[in-house]
N, C-alpha and C. Protein backbone atom coordinates (compact mmCIF):
# COMPACT_ATOMS: atom_id res chain seq x y z
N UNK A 1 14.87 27.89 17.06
CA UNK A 1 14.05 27.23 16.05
C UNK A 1 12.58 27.46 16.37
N UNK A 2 12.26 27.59 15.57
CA UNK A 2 10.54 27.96 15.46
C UNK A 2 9.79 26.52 15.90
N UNK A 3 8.89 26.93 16.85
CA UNK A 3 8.13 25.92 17.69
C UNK A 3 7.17 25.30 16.75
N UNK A 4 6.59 25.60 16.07
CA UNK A 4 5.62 24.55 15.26
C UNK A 4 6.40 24.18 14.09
N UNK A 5 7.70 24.87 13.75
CA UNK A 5 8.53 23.74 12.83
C UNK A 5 8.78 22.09 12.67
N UNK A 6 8.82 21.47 12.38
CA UNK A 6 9.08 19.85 13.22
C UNK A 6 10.47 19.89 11.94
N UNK A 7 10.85 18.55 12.08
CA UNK A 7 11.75 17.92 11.76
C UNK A 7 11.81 17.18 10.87
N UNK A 8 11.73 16.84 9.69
CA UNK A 8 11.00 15.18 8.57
C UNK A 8 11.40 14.71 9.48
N UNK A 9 11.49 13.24 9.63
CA UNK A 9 11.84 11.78 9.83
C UNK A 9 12.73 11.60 8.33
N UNK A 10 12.55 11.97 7.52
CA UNK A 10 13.27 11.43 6.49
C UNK A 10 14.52 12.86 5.96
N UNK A 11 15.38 12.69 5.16
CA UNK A 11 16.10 13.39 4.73
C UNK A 11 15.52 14.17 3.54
N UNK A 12 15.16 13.26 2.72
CA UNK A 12 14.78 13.60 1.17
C UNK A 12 13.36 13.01 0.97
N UNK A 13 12.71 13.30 0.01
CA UNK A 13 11.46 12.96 -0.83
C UNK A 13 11.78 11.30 -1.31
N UNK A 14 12.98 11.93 -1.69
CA UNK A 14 13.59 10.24 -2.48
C UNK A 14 13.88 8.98 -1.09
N UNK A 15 14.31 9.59 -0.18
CA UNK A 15 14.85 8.53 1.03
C UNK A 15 13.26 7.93 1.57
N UNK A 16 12.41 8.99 1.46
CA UNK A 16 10.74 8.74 2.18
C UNK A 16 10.26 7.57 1.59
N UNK A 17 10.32 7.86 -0.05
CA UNK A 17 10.11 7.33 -1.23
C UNK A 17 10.62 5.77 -0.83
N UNK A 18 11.75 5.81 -1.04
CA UNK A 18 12.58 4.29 -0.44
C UNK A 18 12.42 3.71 0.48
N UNK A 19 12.01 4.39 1.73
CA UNK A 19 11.97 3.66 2.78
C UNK A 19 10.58 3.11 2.96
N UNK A 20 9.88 3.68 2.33
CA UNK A 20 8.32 3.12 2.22
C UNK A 20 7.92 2.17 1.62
N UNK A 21 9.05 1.97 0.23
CA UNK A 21 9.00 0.91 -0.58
C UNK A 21 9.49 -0.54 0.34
N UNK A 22 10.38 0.14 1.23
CA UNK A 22 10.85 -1.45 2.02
C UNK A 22 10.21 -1.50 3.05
N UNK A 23 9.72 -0.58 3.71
CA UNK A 23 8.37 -1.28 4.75
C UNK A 23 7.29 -1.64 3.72
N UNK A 24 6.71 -1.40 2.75
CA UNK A 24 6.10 -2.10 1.85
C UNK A 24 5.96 -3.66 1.83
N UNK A 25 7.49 -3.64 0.87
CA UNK A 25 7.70 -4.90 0.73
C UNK A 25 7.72 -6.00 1.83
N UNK A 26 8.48 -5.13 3.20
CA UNK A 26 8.14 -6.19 4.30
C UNK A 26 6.99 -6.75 4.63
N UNK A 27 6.15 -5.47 4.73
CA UNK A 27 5.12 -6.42 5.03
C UNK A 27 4.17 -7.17 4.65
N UNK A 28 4.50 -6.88 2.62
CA UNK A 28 3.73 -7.87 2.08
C UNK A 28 4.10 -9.26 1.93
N UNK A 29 5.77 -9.27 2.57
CA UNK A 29 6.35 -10.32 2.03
C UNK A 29 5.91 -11.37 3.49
N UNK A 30 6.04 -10.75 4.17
CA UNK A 30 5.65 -11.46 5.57
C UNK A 30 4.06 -12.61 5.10
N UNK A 31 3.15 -12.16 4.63
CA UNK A 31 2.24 -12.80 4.03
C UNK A 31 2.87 -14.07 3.60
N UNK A 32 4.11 -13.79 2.45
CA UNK A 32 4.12 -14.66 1.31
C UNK A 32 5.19 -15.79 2.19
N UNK A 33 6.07 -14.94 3.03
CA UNK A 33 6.89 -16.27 3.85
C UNK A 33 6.00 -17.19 4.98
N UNK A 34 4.89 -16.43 5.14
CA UNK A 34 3.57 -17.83 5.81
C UNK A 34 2.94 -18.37 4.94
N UNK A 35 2.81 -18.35 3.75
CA UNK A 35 2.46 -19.21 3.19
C UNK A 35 3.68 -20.68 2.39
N UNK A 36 4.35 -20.21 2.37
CA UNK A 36 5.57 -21.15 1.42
C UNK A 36 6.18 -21.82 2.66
N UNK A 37 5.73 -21.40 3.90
CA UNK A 37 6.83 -22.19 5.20
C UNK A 37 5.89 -22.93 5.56
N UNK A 38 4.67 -23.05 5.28
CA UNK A 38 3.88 -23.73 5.36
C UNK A 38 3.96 -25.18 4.60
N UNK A 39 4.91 -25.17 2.84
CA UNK A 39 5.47 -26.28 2.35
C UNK A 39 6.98 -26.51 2.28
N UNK A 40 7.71 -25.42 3.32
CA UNK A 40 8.84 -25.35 3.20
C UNK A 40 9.34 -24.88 1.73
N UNK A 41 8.97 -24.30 1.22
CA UNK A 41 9.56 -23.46 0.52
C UNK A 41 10.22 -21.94 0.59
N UNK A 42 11.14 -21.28 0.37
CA UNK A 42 11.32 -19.85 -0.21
C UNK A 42 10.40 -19.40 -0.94
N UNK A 43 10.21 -18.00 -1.26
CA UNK A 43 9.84 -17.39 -2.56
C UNK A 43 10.49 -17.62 -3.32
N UNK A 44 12.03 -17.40 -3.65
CA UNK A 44 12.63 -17.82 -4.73
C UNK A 44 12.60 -19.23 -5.09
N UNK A 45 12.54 -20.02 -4.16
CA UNK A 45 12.40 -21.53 -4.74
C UNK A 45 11.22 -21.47 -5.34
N UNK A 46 9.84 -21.03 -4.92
CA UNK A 46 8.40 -20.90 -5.70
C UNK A 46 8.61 -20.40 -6.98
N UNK A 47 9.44 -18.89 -6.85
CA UNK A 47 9.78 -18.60 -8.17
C UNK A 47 10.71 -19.22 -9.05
N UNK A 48 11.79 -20.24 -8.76
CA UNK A 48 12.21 -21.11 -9.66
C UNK A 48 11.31 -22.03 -10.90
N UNK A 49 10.20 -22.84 -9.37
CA UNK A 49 10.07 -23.20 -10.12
C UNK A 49 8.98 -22.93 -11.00
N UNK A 50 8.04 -21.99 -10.65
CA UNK A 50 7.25 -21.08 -11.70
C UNK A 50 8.05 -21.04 -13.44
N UNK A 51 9.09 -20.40 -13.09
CA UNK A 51 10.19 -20.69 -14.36
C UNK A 51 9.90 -21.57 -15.04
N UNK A 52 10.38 -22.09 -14.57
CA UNK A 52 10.36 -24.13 -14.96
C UNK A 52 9.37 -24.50 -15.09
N UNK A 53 8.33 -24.28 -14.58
CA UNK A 53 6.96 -24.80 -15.30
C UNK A 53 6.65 -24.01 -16.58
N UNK A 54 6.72 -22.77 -16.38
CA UNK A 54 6.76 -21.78 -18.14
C UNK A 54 7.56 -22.85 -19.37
N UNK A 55 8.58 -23.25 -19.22
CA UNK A 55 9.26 -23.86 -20.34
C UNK A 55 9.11 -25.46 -20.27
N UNK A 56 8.18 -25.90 -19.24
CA UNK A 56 7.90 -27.51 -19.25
C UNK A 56 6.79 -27.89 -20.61
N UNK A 57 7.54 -29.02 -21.23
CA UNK A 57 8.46 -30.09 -21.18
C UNK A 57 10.12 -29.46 -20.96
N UNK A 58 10.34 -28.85 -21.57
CA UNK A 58 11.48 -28.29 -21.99
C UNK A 58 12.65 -27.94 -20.51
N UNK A 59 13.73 -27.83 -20.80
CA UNK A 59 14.45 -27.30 -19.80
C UNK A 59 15.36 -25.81 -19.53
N UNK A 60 15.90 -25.76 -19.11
CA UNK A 60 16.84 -24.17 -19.28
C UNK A 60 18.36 -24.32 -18.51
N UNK A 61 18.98 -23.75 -19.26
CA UNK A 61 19.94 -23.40 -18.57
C UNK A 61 20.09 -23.15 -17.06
N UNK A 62 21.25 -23.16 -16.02
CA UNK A 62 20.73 -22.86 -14.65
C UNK A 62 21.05 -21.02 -14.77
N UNK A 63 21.92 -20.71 -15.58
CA UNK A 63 22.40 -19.54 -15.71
C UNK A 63 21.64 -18.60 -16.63
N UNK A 64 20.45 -19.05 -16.81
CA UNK A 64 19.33 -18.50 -17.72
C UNK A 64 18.40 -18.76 -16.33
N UNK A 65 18.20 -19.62 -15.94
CA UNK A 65 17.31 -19.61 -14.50
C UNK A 65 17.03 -18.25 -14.22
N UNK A 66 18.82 -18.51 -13.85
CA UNK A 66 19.30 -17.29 -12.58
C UNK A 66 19.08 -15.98 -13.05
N UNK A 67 19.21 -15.79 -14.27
CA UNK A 67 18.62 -14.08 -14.83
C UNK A 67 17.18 -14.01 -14.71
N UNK A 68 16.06 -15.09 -15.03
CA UNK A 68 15.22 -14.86 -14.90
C UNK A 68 14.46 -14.66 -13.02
N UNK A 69 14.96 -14.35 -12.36
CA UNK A 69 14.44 -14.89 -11.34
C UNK A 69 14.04 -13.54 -11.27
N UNK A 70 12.88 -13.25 -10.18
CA UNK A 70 12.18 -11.79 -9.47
C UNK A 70 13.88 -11.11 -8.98
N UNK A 71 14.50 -11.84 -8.15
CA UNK A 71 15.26 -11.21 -7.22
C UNK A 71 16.74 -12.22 -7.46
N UNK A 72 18.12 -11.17 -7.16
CA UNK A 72 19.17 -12.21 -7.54
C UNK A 72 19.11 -13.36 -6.64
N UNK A 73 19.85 -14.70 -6.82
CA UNK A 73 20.11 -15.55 -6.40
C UNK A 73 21.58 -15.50 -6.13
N UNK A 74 22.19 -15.51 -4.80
CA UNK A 74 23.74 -15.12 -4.67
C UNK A 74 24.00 -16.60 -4.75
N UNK A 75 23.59 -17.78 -3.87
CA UNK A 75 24.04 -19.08 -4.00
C UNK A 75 22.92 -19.73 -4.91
N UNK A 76 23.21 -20.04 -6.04
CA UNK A 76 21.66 -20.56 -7.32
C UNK A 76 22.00 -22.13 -6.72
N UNK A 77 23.38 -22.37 -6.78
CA UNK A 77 23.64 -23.93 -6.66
C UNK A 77 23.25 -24.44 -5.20
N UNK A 78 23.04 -23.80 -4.36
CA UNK A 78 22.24 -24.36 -2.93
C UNK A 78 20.63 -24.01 -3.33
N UNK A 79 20.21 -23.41 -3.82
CA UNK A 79 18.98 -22.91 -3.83
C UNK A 79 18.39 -24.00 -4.96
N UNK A 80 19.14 -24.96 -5.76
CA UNK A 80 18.62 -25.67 -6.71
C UNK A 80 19.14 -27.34 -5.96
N UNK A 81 19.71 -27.23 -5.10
CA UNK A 81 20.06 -28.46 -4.63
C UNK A 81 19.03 -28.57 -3.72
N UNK A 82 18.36 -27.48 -3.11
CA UNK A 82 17.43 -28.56 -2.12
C UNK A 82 16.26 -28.73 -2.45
N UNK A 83 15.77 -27.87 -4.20
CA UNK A 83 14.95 -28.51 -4.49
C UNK A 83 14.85 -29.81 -5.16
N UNK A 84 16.22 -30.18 -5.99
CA UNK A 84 16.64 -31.33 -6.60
C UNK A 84 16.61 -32.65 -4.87
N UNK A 85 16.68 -32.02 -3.68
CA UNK A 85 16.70 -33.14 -2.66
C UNK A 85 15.00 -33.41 -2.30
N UNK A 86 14.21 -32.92 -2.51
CA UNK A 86 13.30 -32.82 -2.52
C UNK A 86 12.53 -33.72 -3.79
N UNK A 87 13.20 -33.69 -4.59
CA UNK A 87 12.62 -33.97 -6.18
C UNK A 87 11.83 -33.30 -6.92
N UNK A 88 11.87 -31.80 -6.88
CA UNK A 88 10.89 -31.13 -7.77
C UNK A 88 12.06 -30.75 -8.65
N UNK A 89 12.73 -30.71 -9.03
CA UNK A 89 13.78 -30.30 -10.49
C UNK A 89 14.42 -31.39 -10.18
N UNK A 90 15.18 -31.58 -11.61
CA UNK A 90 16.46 -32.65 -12.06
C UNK A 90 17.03 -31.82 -12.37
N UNK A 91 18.36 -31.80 -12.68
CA UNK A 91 19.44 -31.46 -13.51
C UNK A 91 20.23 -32.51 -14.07
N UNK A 92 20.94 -31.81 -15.31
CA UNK A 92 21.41 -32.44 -15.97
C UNK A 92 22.63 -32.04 -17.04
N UNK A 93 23.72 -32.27 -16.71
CA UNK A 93 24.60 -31.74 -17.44
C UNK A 93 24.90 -31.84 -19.16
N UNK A 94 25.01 -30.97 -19.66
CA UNK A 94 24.98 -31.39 -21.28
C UNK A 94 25.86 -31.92 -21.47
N UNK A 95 25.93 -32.88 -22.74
CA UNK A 95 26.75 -33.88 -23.63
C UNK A 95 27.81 -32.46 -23.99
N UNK A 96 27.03 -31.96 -25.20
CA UNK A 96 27.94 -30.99 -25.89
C UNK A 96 28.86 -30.03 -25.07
N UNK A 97 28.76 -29.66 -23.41
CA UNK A 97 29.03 -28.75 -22.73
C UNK A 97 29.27 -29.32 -21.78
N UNK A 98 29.73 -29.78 -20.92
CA UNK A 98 30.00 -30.06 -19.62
C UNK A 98 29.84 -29.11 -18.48
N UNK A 99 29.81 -27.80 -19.01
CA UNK A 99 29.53 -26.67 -17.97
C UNK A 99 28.55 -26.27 -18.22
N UNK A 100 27.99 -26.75 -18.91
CA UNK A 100 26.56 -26.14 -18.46
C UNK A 100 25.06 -26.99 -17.86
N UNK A 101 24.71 -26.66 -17.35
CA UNK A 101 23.83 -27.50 -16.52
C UNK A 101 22.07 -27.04 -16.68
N UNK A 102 21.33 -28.03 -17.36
CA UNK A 102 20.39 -27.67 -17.77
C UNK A 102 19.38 -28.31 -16.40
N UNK A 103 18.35 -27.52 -16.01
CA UNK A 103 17.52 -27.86 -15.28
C UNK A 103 15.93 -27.83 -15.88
N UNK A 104 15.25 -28.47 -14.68
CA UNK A 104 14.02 -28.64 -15.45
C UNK A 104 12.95 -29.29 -14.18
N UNK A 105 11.69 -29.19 -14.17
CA UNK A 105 10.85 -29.25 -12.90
C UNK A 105 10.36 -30.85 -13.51
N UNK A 106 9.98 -31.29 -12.38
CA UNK A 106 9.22 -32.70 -12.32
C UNK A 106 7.62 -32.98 -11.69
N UNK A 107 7.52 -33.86 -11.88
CA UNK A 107 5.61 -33.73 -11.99
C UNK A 107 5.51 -33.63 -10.44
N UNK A 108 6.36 -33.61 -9.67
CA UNK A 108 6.63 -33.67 -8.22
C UNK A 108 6.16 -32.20 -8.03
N UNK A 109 7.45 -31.45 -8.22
CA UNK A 109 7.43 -29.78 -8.83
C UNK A 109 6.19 -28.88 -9.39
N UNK A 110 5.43 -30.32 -10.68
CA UNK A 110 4.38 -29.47 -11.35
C UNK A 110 3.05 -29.89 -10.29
N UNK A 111 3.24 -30.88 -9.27
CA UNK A 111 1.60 -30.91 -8.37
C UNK A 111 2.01 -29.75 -7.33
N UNK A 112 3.32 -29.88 -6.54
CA UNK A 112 3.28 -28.59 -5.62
C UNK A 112 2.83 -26.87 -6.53
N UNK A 113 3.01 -26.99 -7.39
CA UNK A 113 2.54 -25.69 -7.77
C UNK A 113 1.25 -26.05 -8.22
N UNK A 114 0.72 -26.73 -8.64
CA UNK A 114 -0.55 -27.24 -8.81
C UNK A 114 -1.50 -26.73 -7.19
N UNK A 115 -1.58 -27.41 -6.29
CA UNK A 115 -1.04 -26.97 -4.85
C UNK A 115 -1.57 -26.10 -4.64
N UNK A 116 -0.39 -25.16 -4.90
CA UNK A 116 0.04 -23.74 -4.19
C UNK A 116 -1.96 -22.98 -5.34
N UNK A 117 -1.41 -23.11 -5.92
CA UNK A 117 -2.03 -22.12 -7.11
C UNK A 117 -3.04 -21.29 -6.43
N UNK A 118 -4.33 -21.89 -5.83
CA UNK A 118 -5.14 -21.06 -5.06
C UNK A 118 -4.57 -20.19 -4.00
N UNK A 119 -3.86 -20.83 -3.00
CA UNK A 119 -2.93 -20.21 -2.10
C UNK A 119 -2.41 -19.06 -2.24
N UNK A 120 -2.02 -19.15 -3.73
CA UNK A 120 -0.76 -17.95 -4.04
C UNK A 120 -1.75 -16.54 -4.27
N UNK A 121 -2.18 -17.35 -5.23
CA UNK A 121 -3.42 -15.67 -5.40
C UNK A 121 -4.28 -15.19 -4.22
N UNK A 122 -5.01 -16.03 -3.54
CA UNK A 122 -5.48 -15.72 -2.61
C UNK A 122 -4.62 -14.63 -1.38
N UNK A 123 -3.23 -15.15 -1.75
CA UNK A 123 -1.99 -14.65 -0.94
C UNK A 123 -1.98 -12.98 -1.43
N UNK A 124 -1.97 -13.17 -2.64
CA UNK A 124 -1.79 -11.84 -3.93
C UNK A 124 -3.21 -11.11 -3.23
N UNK A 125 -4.44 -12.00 -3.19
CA UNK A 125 -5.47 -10.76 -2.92
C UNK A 125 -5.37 -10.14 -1.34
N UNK A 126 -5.00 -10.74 -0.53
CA UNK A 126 -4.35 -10.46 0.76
C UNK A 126 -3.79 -9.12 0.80
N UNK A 127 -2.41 -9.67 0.30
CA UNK A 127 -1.84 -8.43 -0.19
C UNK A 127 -2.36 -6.84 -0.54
N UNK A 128 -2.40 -7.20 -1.80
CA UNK A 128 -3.35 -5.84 -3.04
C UNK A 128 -4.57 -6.03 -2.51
N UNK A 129 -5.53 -6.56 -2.61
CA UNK A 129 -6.52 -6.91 -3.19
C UNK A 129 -7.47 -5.61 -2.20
N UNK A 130 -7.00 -4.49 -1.46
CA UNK A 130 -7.76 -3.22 -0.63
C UNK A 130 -7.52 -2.38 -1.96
N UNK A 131 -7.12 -2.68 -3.08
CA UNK A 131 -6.80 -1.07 -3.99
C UNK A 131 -7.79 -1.79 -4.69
N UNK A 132 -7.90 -0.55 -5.73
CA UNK A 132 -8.63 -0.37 -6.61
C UNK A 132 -7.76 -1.19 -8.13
N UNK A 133 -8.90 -1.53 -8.91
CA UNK A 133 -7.49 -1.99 -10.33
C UNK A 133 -6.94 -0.93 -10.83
N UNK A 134 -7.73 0.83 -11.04
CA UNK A 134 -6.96 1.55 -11.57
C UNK A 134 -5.50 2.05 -10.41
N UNK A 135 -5.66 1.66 -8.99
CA UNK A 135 -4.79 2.08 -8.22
C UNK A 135 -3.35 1.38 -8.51
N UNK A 136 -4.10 0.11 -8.61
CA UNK A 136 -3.04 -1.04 -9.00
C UNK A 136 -2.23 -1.26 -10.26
N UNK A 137 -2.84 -0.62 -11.56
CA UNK A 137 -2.69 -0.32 -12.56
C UNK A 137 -1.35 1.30 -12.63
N UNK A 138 -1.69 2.01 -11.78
CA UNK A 138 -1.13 3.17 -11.25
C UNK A 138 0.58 2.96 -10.78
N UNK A 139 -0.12 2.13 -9.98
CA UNK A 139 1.15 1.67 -8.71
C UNK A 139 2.39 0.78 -10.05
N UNK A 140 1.66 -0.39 -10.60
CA UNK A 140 2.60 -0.94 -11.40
C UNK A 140 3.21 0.24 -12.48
N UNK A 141 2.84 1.20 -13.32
CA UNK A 141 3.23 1.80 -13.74
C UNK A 141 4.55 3.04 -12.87
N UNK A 142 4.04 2.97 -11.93
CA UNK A 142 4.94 4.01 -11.22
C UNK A 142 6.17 3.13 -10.84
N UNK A 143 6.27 1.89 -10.23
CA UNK A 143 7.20 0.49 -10.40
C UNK A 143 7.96 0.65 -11.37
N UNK A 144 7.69 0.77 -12.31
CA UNK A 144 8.45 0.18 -13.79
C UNK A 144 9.18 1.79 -14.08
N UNK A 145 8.41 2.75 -13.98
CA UNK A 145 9.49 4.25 -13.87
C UNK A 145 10.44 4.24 -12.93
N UNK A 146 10.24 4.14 -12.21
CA UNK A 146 11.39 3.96 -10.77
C UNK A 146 12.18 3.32 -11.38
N UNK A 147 12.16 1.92 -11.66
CA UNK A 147 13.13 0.80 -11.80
C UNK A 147 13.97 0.87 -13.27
N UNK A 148 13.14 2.14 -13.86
CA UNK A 148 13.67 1.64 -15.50
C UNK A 148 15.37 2.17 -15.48
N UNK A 149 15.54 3.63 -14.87
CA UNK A 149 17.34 3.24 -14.89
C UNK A 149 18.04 2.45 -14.26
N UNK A 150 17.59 1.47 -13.95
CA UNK A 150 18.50 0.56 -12.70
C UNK A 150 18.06 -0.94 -13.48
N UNK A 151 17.00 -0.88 -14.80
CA UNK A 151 16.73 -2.61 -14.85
C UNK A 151 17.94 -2.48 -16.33
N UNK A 152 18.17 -4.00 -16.22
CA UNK A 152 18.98 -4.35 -17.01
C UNK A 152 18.17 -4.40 -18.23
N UNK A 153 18.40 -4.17 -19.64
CA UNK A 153 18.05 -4.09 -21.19
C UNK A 153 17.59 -5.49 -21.58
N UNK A 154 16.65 -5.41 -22.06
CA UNK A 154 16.57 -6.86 -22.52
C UNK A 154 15.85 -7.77 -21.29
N UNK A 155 15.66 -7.74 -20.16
CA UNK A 155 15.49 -8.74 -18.85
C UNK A 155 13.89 -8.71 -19.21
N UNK A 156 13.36 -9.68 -18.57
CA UNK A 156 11.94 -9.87 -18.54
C UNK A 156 10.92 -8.86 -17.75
N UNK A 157 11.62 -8.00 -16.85
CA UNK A 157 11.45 -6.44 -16.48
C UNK A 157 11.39 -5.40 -16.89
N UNK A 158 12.15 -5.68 -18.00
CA UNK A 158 12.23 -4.13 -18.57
C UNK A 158 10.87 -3.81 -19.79
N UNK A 159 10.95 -3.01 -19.66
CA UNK A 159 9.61 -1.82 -20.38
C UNK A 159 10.28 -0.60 -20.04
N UNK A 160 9.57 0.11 -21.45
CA UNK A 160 9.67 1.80 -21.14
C UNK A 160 8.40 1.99 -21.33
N UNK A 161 8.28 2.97 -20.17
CA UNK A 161 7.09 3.22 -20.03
C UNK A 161 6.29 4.41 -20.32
């Protein structure tokens, strides 16, 4: 083998591609899990109840929740019970339905995000906030190509771009 040849580290363009996206994400997420352990929260619990404040007064389905969320929820019913132990959501089972279980955030729910609010962005400029807006503008567009054969039709994700 030829001496100034080297070796990738990666297999493919596409594997480089991927694996960069998840050291990415790690280490922006590392940010976002010091800030929410700071009120004992998840991200997904933050993002619940973000949800839930979008449709307050109002409530939603838990199974409409659960599609809307950033990322799946494998257990939704532990992930909504400890904010219901907490008191930032109620639930409530419908009259007409018995299976279905409508949830909904409480003013408990709407001051912690009240709260957070500076936190979070400040968190966001942490993050991003070394690019440029057209970089950022760039980057989200290149996001939404990647993801468009793999997002579900119709989801609050999807765009063609």
């Amino acid at each position: 083998m030829n001496s100034t040849a080297r070796k990738s580290r990666f297999d493919s363009l596409q594997q480089e591609v991927y694996l960069n996206l998840w050291r990415t994400y790690d280490r922006l997420k590392s940010l976002e899990d010091e800030l929410f352990a700071a009120v004992e929260l998840s991200a997904q619990q933050y993002n619940a109840l973000r949800l839930l404040e979008a449709v307050y007064p109002a409530t939603m389905p838990t199974s409409a929740l659960g599609n809307k969320l950033i990322s799946r929820a494998p257990d939704m019913t532990r992930l909504l019970d400890r904010l219901e132990a907490r008191e930032l959501i109620q639930r409530e089972r419908r009259s007409d339905n018995r299976r279905v279980v409508e949830v909904g955030v409480t003013a408990d729910g709407l001051q912690l995000l009240k709260e957070l609010s500076a936190a979070v962005r400040d968190c966001h400029t942490r993050q991003l906030g070394h690019l440029s807006e057209s970089q950022l503008k760039q980057l989200v567009d290149l996001l939404y190509a990647a993801r468009l054969p793999h997002e579900i039709e119709g989801s609050l994700w999807y765009r063609e771009t």
